[in-house]
Protein backbone atom coordinates (compact mmCIF):
# COMPACT_ATOMS: atom_id res chain seq x y z
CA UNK A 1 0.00 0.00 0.00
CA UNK A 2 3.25 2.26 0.92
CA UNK A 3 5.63 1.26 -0.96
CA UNK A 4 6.21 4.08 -3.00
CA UNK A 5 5.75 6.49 -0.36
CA UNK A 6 8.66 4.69 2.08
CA UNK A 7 11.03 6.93 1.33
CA UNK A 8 12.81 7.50 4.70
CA UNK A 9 14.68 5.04 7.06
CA UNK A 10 14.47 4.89 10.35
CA UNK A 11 15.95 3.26 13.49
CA UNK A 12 13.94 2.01 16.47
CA UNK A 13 15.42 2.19 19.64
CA UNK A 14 13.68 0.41 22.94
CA UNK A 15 13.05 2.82 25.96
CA UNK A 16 16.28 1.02 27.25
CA UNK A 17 18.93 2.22 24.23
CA UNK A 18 19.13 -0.51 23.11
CA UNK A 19 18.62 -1.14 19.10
CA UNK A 20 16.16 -3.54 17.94
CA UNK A 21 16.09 -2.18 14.56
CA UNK A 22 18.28 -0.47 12.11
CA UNK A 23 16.68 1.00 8.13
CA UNK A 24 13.50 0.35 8.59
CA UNK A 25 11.43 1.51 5.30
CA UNK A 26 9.26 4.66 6.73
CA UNK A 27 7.54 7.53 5.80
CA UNK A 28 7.94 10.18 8.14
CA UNK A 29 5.77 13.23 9.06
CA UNK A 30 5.49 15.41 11.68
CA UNK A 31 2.97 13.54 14.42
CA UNK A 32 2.92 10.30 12.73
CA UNK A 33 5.43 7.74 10.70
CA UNK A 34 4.29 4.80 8.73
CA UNK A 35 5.93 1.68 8.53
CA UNK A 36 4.82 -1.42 6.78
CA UNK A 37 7.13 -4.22 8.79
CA UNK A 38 4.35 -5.58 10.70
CA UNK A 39 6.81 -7.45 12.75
CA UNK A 40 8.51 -4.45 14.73
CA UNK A 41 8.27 -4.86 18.36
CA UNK A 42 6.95 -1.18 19.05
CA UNK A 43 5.68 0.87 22.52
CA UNK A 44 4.96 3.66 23.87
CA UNK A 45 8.28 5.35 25.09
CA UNK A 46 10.37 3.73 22.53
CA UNK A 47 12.59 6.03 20.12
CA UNK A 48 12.52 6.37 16.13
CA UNK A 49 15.91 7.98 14.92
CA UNK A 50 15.68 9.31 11.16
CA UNK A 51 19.12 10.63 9.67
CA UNK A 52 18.95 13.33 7.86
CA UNK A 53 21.19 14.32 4.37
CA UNK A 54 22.94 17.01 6.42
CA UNK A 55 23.96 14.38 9.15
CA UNK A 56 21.78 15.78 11.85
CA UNK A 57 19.37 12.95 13.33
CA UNK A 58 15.16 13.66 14.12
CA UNK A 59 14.51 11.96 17.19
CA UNK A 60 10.82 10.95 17.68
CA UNK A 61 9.14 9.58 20.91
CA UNK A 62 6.57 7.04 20.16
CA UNK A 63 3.38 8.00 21.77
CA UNK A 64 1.07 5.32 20.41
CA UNK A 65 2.17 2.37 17.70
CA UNK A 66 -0.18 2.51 15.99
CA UNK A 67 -1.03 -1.17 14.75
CA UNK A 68 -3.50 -1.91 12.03
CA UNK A 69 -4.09 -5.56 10.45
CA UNK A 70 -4.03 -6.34 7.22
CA UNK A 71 -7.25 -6.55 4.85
CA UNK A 72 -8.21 -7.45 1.02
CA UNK A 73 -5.16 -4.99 -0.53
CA UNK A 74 -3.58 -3.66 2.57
CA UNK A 75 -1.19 -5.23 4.67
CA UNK A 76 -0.17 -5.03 7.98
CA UNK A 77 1.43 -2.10 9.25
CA UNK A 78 2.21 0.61 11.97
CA UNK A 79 0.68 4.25 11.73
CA UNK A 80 2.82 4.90 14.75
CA UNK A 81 1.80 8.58 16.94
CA UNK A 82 5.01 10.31 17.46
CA UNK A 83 6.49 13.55 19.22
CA UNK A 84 9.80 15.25 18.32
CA UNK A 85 11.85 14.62 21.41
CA UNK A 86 11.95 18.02 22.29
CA UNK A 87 8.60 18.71 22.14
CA UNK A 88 6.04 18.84 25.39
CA UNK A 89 4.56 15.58 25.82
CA UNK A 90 1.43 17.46 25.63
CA UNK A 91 -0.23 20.75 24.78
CA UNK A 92 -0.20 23.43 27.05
CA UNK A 93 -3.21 24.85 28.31
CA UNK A 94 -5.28 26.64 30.85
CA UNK A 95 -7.50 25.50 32.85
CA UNK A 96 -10.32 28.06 35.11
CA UNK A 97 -11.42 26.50 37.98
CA UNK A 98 -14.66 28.64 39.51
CA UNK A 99 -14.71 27.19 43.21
CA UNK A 100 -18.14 28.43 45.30
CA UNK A 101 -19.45 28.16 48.48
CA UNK A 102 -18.32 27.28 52.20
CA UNK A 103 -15.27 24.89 52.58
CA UNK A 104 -15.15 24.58 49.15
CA UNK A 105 -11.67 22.86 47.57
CA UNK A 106 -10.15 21.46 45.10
CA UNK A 107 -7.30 18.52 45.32
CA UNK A 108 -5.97 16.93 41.96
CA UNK A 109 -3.60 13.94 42.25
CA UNK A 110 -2.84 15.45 46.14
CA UNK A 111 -3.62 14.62 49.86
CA UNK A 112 -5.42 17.96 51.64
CA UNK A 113 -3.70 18.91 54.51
CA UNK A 114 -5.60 22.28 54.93
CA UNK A 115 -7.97 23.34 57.47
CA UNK A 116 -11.21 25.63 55.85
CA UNK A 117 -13.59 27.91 58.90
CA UNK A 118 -16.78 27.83 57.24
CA UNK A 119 -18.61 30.73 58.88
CA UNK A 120 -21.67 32.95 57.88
CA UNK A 121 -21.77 36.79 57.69
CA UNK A 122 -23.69 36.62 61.20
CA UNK A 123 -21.82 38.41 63.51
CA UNK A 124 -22.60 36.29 66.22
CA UNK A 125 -20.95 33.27 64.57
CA UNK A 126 -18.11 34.82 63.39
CA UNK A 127 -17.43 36.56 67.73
CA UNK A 128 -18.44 32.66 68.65
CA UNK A 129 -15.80 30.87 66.72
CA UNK A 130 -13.65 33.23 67.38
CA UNK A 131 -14.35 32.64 70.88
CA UNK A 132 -13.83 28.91 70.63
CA UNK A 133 -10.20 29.86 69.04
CA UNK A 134 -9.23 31.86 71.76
CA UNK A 135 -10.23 28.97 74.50
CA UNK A 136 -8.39 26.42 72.53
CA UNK A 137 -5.06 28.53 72.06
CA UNK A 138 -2.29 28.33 74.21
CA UNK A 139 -1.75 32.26 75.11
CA UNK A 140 -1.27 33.44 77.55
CA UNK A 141 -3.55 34.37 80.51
CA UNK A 142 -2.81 38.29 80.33
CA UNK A 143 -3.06 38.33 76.62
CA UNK A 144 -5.81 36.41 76.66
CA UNK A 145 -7.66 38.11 79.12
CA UNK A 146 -7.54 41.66 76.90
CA UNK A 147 -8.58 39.76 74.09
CA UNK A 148 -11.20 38.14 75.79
CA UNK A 149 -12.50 41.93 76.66
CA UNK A 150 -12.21 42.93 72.98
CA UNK A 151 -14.42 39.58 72.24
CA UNK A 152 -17.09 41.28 74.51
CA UNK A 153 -16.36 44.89 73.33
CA UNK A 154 -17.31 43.96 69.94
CA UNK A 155 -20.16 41.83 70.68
CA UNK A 156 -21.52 44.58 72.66
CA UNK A 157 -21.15 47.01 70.38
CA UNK A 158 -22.33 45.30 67.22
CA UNK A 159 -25.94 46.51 67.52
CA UNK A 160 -25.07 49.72 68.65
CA UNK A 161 -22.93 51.08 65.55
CA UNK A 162 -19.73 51.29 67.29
CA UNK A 163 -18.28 48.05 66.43
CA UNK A 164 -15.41 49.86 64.54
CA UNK A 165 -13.82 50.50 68.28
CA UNK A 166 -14.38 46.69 69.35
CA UNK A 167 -12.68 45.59 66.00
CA UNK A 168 -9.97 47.96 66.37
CA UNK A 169 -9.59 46.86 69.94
CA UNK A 170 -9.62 43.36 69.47
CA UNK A 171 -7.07 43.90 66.28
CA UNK A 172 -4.30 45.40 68.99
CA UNK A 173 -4.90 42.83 71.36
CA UNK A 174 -4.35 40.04 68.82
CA UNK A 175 -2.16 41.33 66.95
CA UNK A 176 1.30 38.93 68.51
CA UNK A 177 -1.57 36.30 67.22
CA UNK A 178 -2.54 36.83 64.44
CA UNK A 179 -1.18 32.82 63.46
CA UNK A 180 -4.66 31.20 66.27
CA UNK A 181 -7.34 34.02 64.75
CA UNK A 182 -6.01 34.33 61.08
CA UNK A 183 -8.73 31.80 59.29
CA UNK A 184 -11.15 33.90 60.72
CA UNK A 185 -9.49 37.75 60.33
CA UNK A 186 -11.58 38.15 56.85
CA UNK A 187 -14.95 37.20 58.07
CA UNK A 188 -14.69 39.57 60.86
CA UNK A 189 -13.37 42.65 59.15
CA UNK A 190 -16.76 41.79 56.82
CA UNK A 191 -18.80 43.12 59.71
CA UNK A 192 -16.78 46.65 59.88
């Protein structure tokens, strides 16, 4: 079916180096190479060498042999999917992920090791949890004490339109830790 068009040769080298083949017939193109030896043991990963007139050598990487049976007129052969060697094994592209709602993640080929605070724009929950924080910290009892006061400050003051002071407050007497109340920083500079 080929035989006129086999006008290259090529060399098939095995994903180890070694060479199982040397001038086999071929025609060569840029993502594909056709070979009519239906007996070539071809596989992904393996190498097709092709020297060239000027004594430079096109390396391809096989990416999928390719192997078609014969039929009535057409023998056996290899329409074999190649890459240039030094071309990316695949496309590049970009991909927009659109992530929504609380705790909301995504892990691809990876183990999560994060920690999401799901909390509502309710004031209440956002003072409460950061509450909870504070109790299960390790700070100290003076620190946590002033904090503590802020805590109440701004709870006390959310309904009565000076919650700005509480915040601000509570911001000072945090501030050394900022690492226990950090998760939840965002959600409560939401209520300012």
């Amino acid at each position: 079916m080929f035989e006129g068009m086999l006008n290259d040769l090529v060399t098939l080298v095995k994903k180890d180096g070694t060479v199982s083949k040397e001038n086999i017939k071929a025609m060569v193109q840029s993502t594909k190479i056709f070979m009519e030896d239906a007996t070539l043991p071809i596989e992904s990963g393996d190498r097709l060498l092709r020297s060239l007139p000027s004594g430079l050598v096109d390396e391809y990487i096989v990416e999928d042999p390719g192997f078609y049976s014969g039929m009535s007129g057409m023998k056996a052969h290899f329409q074999t999917k190649v890459r240039r060697s030094g071309s990316p094994a695949a496309q590049p592209s970009t991909i927009i992920n659109n992530i929504q709602g609380q705790n909301a993640r995504v892990n691809i080929n990876s183990t999560d090791n994060s920690q999401n605070i799901a909390i509502s724009s309710d004031g209440a929950e956002v003072l409460k949890a950061i509450r909870k924080e504070l109790e299960n910290s390790d700070i100290e009892k003076e620190d946590a004490r002033a904090i503590r006061r802020a805590i109440e400050e701004m709870e006390d003051a959310k309904d009565k339109g000076s919650f700005k002071d509480g915040y601000v407050n509570f911001m000072s007497a945090a501030a050394n830790h900022v690492a226990v109340f950090g998760p939840l920083l965002g959600a409560l500079a939401g209520l300012l």
